[in-house]
Protein backbone atom coordinates (compact mmCIF):
# COMPACT_ATOMS: atom_id res chain seq x y z
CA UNK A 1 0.00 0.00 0.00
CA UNK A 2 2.95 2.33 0.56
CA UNK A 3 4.41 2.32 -2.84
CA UNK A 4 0.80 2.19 -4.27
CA UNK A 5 0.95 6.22 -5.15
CA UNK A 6 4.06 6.28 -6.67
CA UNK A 7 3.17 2.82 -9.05
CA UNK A 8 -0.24 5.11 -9.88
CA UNK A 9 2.08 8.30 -10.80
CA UNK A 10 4.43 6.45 -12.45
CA UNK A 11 1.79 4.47 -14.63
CA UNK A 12 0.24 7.75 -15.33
CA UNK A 13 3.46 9.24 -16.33
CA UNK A 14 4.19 6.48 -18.82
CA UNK A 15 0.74 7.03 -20.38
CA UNK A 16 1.63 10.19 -21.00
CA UNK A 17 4.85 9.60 -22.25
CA UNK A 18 3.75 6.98 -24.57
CA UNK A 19 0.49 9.35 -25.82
CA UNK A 20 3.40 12.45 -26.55
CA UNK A 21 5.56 9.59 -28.43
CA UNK A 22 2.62 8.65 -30.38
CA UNK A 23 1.43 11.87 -31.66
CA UNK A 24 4.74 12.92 -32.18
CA UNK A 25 5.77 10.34 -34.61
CA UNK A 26 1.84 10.70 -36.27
CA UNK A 27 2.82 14.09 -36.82
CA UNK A 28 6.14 13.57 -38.01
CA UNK A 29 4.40 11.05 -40.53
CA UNK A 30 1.78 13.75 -41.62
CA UNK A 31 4.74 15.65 -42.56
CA UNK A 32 7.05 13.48 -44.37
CA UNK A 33 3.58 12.58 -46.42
CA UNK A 34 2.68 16.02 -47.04
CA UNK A 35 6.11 16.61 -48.57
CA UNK A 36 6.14 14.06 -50.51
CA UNK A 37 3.11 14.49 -52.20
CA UNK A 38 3.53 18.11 -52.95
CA UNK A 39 6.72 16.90 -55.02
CA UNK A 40 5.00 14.28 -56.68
CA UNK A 41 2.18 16.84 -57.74
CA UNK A 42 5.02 19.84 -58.69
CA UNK A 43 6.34 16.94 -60.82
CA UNK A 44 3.14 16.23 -62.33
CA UNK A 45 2.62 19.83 -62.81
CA UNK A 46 6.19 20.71 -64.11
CA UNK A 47 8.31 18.02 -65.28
CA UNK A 48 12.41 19.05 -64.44
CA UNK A 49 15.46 18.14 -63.62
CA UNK A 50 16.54 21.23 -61.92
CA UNK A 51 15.02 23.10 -58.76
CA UNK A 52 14.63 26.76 -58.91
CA UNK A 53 12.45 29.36 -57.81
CA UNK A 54 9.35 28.42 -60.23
CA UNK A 55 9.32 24.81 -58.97
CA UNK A 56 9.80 25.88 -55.34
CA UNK A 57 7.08 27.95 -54.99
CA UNK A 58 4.91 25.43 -56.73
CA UNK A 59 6.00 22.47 -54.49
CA UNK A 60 5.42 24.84 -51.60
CA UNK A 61 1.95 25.68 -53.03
CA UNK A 62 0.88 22.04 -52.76
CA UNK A 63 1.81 21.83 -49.28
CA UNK A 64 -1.46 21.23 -47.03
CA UNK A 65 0.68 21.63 -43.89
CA UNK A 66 0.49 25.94 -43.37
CA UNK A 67 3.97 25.75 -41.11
CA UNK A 68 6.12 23.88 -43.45
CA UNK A 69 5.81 26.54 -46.45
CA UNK A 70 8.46 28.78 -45.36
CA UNK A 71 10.73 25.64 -44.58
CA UNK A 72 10.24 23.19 -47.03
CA UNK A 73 12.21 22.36 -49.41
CA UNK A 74 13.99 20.17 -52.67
CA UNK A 75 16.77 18.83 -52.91
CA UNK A 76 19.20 16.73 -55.46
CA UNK A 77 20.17 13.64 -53.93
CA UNK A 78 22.57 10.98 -56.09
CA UNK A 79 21.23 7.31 -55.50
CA UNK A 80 22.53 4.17 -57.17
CA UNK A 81 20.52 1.85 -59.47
CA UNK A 82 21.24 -1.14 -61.63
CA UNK A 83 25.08 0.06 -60.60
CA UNK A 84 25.52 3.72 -61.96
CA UNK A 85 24.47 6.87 -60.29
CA UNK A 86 21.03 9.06 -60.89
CA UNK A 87 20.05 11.99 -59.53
CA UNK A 88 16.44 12.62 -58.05
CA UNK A 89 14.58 15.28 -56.65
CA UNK A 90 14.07 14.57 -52.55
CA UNK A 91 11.44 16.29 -50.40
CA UNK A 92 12.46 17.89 -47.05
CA UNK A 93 10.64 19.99 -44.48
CA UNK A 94 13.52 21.32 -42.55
CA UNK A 95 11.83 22.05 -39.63
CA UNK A 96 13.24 20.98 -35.99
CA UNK A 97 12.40 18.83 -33.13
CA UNK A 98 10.09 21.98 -31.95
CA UNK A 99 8.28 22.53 -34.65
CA UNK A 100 6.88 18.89 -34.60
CA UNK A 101 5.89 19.02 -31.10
CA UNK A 102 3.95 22.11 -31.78
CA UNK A 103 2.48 20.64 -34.35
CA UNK A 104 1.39 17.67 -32.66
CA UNK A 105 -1.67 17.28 -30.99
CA UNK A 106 -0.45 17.23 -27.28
CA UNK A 107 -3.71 17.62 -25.87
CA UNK A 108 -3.96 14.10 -24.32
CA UNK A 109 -0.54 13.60 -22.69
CA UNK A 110 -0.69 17.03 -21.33
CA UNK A 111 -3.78 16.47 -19.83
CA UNK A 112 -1.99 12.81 -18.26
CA UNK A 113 0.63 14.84 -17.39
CA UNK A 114 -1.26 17.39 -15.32
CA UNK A 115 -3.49 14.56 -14.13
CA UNK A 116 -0.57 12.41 -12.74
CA UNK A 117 0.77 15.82 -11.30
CA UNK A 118 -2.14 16.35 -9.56
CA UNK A 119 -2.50 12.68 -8.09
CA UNK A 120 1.41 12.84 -6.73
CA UNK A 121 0.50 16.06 -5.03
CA UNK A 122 -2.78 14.84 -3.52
CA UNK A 123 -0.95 11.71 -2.38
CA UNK A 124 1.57 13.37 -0.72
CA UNK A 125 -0.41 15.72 0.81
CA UNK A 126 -2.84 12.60 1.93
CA UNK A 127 -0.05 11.15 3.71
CA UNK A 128 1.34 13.35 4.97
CA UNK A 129 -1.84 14.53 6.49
CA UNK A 130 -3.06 11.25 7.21
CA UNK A 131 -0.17 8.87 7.36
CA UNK A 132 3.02 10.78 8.27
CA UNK A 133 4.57 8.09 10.08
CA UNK A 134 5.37 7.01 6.49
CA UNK A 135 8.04 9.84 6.07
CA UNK A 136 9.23 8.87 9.72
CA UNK A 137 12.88 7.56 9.61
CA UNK A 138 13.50 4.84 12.58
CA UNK A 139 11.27 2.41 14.06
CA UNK A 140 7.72 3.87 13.52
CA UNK A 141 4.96 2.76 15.16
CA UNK A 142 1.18 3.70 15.89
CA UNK A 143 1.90 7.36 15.77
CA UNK A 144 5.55 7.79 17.50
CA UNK A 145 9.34 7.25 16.28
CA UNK A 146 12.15 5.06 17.83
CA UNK A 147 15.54 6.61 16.20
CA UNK A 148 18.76 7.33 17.55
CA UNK A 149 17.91 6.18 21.43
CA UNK A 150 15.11 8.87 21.31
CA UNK A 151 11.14 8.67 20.91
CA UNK A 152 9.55 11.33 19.20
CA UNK A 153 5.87 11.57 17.48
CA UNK A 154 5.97 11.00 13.84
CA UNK A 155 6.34 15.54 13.67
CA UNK A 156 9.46 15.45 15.21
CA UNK A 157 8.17 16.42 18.43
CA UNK A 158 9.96 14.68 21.81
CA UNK A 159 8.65 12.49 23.60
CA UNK A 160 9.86 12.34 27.44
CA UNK A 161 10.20 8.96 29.12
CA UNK A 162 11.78 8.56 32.57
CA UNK A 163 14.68 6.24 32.15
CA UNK A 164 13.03 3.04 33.33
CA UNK A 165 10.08 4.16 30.76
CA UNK A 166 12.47 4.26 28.01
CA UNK A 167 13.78 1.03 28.99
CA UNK A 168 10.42 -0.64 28.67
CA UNK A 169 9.32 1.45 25.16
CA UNK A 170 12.44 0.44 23.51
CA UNK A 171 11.57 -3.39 24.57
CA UNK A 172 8.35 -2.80 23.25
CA UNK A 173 9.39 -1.14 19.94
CA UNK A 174 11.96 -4.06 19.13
CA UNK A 175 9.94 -6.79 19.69
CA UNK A 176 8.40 -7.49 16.06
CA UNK A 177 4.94 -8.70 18.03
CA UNK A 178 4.98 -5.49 20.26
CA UNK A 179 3.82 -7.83 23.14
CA UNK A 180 6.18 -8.96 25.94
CA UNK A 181 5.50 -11.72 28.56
CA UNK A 182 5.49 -9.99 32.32
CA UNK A 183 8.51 -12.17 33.62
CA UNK A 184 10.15 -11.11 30.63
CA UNK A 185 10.01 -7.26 31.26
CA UNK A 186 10.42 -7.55 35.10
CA UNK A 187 13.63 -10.09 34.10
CA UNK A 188 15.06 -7.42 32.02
CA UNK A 189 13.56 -4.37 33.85
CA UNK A 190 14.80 -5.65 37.47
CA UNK A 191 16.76 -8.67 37.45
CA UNK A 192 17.90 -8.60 41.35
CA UNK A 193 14.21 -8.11 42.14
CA UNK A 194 11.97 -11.17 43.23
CA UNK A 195 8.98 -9.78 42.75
CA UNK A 196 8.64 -6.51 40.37
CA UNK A 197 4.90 -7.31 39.92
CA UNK A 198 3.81 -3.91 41.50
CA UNK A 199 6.43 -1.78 40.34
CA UNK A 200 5.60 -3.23 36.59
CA UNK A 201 2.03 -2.68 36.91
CA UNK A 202 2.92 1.26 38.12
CA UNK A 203 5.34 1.27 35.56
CA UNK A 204 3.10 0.75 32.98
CA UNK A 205 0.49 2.94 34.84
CA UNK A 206 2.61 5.99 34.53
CA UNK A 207 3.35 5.42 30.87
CA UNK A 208 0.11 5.13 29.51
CA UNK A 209 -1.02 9.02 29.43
CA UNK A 210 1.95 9.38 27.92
CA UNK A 211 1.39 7.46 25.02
CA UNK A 212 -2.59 8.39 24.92
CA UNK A 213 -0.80 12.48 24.64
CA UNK A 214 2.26 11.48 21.77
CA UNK A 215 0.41 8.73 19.87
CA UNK A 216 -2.07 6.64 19.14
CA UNK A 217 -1.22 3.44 21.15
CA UNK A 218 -2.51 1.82 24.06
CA UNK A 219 -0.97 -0.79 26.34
CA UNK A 220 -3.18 -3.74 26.87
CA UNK A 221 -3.15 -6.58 29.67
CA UNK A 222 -3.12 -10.33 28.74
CA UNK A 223 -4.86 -11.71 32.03
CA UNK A 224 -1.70 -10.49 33.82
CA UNK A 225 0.44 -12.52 31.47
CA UNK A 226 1.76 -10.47 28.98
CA UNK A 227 1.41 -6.79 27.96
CA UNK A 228 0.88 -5.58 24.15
CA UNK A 229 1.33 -2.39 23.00
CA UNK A 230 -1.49 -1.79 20.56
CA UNK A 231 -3.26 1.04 18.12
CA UNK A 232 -6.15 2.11 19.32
């Protein structure tokens, strides 16, 4: 679900990549054909060997394509057949990369472009409205970061534990379950201790505002067994 955004931007990007390509070389088509068949009607018209200013302005009169008449052109190209040299007239349009984009009907990938523009911003935005713990760097978790020995909500903001609070959030953050048995914590928590039943259940007391202020977690009992730290 994370990478679900960018796979829709990047999709819609493509589209429009593919829908520029497209029209580009349908225009660039429409050209070459235009050309072409003005020649073939100036040769119709006025049968020659030679290109001057009569036969240019004829050829260029035959174009369809308003742009290409003050770039068009003939030219006298050598080719070889049945192994000896001719000469024949060759239609060009001499206009640039630019020229074909503008005439190209970009209508349809500028409108995917804009589109997928608009969904990357709206994503973003979503998340990090909704889902900011996305953006977190560290252990993230139900509203609150675990990076660099320090808790902080997924803003940036501190979060201030009491050592022995720490202690216990950092066991709960690095257990992949979130849920630790009770003789575990009181094991790790207060090893010399016999009996850290109470001091646990205070412990955990004390650090549940905390979390219902920072985040959106809750610590829940397992009939006195375990604890889980949970979203709400």
């Amino acid at each position: 679900m994370k990478k679900l955004p960018f796979v829709i931007f990047v999709s819609i990007m493509f589209c429009a990549f593919f829908s520029s390509v497209c029209n580009y070389k349908s225009t660039e088509n429409r050209i070459t054909r235009d050309v072409n068949n003005a020649l073939k009607l100036t040769l119709a018209e006025k049968p020659t060997n030679t290109v001057n200013a009569d036969t240019i302005r004829c050829y260029r009169s035959h174009l369809t394509i308003a742009e290409l008449k003050d770039t068009a052109g003939i030219a006298m190209k050598s080719v070889r057949r049945a192994g000896h040299l001719e000469t024949q007239m060759v239609a060009q349009a001499n206009c640039g990369f630019m020229t074909i984009l503008m005439l190209s009907d970009q209508r349809a990938s500028g409108a995917l472009l804009f589109a997928g523009i608009l969904w990357m911003m709206s994503s973003l935005w979503y998340i990090r409205r909704f889902k900011p713990e996305l953006f977190a760097e560290g252990l993230s978790y139900g509203g609150i970061v675990f990076a660099n020995d320090k808790f902080n909500t997924v803003k940036g903001e501190p979060i201030h534990f009491t050592p022995m609070q720490h202690s216990l959030m950092e066991m709960f953050m690095m257990t992949e379950s979130h849920s630790i048995s009770k003789q575990e914590i009181c094991d790790r928590l207060w090893p010399k201790k016999p009996d850290a039943s109470d001091t646990l259940y205070t412990l955990i007391k004390r650090v549940k505002p905390i979390l219902e202020a920072n985040s959106n977690l809750k610590i829940e009992s397992d009939r006195g067994k375990s604890y889980t730290l949970k979203i709400k």
